[in-house]
Protein backbone atom coordinates (compact mmCIF):
# COMPACT_ATOMS: atom_id res chain seq x y z
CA UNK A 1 0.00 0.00 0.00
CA UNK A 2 1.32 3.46 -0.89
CA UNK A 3 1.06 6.25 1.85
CA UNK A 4 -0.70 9.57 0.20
CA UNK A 5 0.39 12.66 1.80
CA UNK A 6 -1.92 15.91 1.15
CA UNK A 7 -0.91 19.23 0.58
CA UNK A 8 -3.27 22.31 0.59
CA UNK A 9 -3.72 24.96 -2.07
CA UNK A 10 0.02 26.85 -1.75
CA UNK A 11 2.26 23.61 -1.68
CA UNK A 12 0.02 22.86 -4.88
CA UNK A 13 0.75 26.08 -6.54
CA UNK A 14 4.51 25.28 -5.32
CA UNK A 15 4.70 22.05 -7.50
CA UNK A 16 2.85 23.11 -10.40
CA UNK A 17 6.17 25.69 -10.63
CA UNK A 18 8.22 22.65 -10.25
CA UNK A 19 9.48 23.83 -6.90
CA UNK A 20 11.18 20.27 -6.01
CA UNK A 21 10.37 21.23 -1.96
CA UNK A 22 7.31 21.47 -0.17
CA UNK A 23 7.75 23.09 3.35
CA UNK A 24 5.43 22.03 6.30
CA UNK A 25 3.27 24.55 6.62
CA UNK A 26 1.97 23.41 3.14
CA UNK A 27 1.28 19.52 4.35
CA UNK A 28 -2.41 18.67 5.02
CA UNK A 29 -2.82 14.87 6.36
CA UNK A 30 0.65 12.87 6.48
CA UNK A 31 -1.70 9.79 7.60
CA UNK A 32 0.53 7.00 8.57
CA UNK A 33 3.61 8.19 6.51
CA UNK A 34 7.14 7.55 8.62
CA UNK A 35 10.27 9.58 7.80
CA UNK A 36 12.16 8.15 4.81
CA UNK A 37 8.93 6.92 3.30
CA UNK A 38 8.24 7.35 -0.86
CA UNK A 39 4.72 8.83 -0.75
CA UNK A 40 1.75 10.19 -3.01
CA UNK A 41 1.43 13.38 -2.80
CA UNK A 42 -1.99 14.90 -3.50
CA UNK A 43 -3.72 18.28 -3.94
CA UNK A 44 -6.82 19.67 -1.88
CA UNK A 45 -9.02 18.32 -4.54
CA UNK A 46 -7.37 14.53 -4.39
CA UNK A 47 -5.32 15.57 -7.51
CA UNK A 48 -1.99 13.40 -7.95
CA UNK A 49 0.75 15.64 -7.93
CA UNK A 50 3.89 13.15 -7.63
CA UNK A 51 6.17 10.78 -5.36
CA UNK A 52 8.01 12.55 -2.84
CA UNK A 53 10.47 11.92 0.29
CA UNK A 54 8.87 12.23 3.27
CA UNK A 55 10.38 13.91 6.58
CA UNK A 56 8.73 14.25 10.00
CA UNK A 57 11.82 16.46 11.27
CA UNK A 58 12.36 18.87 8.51
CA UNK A 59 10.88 22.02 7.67
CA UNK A 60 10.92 20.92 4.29
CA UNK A 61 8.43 18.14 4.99
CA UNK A 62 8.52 16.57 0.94
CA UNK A 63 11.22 16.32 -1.51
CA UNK A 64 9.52 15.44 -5.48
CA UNK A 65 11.83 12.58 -7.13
């Protein structure tokens, strides 16, 4: 099962201008996503936006691949 991760309007924006980062102020709902994990992430609207690194600790919280 892959672990979605969902990002609200601004970290949208932020990947549609193929900023690589998203900071975490911009994460939604991590669910049950653990540091280090490859995860879906997803617009306000359930959109797919791409696979990202996922990090509890940072303050960039997603990192596209």
């Amino acid at each position: 099962m892959t672990v979605s991760v969902k990002v609200n309007k601004r970290g949208a924006a932020r990947a549609k201008a193929r900023n690589l980062w998203i900071y975490r102020s911009d994460v939604v709902d991590t669910s049950s996503a653990a540091p280090g994990d490859v995860v879906r992430v997803t617009g306000p609207r359930g959109e797919l936006i791409g696979s990202a690194l996922y990090s509890s600790r940072s303050q960039i919280s997603l990192r596209f691949l």
